[in-house]
N, C-alpha and C. Protein backbone atom coordinates (compact mmCIF):
# COMPACT_ATOMS: atom_id res chain seq x y z
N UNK A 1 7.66 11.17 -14.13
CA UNK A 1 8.09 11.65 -12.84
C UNK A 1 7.87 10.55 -11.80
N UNK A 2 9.23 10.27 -11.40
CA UNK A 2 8.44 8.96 -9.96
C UNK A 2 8.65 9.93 -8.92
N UNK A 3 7.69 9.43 -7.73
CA UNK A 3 7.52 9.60 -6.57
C UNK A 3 8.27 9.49 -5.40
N UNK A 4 8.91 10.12 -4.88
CA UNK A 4 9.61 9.37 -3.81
C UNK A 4 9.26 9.76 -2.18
N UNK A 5 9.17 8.44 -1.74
CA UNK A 5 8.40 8.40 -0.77
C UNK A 5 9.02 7.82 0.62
N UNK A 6 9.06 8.85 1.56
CA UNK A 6 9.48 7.86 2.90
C UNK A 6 9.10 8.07 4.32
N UNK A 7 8.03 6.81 4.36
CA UNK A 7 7.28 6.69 5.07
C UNK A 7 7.07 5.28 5.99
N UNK A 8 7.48 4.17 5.34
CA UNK A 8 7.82 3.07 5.97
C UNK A 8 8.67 3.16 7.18
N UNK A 9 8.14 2.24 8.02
CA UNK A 9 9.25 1.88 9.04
C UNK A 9 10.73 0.80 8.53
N UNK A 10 10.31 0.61 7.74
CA UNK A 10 11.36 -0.27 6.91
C UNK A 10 11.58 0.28 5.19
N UNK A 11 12.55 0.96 5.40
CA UNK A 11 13.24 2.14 4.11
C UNK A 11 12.70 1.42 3.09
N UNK A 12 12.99 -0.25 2.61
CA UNK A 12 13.44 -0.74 1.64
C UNK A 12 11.44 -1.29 0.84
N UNK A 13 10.47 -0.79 1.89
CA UNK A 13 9.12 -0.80 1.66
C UNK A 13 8.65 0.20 0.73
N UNK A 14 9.44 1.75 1.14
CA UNK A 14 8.43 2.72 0.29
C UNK A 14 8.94 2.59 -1.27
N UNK A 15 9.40 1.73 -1.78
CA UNK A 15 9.32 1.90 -3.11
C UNK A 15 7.98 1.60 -3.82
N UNK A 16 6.75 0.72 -2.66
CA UNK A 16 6.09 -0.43 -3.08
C UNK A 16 4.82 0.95 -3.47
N UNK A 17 5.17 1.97 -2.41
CA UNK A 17 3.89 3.07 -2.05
C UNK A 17 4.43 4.19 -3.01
N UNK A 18 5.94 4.20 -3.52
CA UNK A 18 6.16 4.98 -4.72
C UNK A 18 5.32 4.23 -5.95
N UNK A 19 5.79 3.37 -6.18
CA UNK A 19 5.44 2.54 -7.63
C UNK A 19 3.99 2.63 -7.31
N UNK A 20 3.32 2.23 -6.30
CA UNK A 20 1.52 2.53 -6.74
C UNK A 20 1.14 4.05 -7.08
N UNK A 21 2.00 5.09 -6.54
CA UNK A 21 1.21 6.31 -6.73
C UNK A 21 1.85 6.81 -7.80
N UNK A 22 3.14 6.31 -8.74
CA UNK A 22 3.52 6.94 -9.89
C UNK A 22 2.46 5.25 -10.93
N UNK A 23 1.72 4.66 -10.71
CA UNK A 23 1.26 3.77 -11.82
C UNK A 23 -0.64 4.43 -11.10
N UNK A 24 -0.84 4.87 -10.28
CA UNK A 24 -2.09 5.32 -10.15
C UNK A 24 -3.26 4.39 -9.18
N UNK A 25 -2.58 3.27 -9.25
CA UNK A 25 -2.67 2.08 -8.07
C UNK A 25 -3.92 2.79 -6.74
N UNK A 26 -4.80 2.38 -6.36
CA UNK A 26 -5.37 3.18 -5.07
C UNK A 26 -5.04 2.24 -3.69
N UNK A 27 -4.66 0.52 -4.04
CA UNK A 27 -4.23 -0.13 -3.10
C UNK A 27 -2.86 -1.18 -3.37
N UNK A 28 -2.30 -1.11 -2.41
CA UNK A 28 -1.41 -2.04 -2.34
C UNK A 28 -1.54 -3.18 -0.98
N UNK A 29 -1.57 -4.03 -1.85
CA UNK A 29 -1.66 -5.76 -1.54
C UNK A 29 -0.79 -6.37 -0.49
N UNK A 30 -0.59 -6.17 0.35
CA UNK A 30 0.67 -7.19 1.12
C UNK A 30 0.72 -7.72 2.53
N UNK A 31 1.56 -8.77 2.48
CA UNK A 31 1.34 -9.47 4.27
C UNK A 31 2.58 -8.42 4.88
N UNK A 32 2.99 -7.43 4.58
CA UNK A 32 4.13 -6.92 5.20
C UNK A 32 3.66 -6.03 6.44
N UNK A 33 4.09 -6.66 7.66
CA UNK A 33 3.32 -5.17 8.81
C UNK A 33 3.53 -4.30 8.89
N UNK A 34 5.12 -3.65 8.24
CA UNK A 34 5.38 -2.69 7.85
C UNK A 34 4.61 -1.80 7.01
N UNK A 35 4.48 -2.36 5.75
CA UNK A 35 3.28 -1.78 4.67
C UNK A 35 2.16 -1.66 5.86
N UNK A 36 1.62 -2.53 6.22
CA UNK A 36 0.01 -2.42 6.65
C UNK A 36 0.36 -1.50 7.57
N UNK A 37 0.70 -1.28 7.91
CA UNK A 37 0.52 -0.03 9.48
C UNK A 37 0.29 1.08 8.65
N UNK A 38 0.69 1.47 7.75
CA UNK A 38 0.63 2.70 6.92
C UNK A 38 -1.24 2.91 6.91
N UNK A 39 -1.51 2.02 6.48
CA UNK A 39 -2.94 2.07 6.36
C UNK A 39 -3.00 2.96 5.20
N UNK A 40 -3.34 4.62 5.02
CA UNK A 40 -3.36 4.99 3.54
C UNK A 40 -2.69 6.46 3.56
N UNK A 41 -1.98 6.27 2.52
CA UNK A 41 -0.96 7.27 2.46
C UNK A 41 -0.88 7.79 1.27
N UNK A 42 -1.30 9.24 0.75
CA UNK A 42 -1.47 9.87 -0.33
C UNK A 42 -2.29 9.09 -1.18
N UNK A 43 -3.68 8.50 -0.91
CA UNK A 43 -4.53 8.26 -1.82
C UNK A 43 -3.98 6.80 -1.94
N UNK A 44 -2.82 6.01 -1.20
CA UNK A 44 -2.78 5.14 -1.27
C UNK A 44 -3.28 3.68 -0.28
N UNK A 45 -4.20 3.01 -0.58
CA UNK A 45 -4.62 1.95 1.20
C UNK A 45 -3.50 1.22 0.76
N UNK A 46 -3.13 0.54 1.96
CA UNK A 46 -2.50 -0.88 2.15
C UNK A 46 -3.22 -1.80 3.11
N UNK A 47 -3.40 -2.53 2.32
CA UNK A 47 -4.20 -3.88 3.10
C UNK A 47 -4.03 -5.22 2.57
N UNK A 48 -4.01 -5.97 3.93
CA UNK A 48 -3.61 -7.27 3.81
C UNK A 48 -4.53 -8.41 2.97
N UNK A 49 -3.68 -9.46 2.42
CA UNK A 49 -4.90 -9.86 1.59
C UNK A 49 -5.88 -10.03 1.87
N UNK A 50 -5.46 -10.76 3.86
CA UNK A 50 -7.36 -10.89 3.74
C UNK A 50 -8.35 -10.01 3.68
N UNK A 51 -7.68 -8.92 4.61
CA UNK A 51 -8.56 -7.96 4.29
C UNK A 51 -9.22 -7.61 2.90
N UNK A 52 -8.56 -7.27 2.03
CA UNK A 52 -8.77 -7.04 0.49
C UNK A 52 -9.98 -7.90 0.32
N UNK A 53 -9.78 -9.22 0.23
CA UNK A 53 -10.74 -9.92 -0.12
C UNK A 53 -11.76 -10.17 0.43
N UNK A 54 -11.94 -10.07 1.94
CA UNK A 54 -13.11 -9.64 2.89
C UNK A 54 -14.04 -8.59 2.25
N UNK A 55 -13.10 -7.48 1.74
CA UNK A 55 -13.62 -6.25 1.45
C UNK A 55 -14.68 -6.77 -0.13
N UNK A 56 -14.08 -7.30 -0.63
CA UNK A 56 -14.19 -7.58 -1.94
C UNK A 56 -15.30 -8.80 -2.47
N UNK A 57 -15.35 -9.01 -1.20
CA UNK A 57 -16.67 -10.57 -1.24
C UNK A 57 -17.92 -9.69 -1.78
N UNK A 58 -18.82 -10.45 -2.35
CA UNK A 58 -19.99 -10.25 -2.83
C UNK A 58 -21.12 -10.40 -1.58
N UNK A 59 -21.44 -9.19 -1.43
CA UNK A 59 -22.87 -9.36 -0.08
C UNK A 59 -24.08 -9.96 -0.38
C-alpha cells in the first residue's frame, strides 16, 4: 500500500514524505526548504543535513 501524501508547498516534494512513511523511514534528509518547513509529518522529521548531523554528533 503506498501512501499518498499532500502536504508540501511544492506538489512534486511529497513523494519524498510518501516513500519514507510507506519504507518506515522516521527522517528525511534534505537541503529542500520546502521539505524542511514541514518539520514532522505523520511520524515523519525532515531535517537538513546539518541539522541531522549536529543531532547525531557524539557528546
Amino acid at each position: 500500500m503506498s501512501a499518498e501524501v499532500t502536504i508540501s508547498r511544492d506538489p512534486s516534494d511529497d513523494k519524498f514524505i510518501a516513500l519514507a512513511m510507506d519504507s518506515g523511514a522516521g527522517i528525511v534528509i534534505s537541503g529542500d526548504p520546502d521539505l524542511q518547513q514541514l518539520g514532522m509529518h505523520r511520524g515523519v522529521e525532515t531535517l537538513s543535513p546539518a541539522l541531522f548531523f549536529e543531532r547525531d554528533k557524539p557528546q
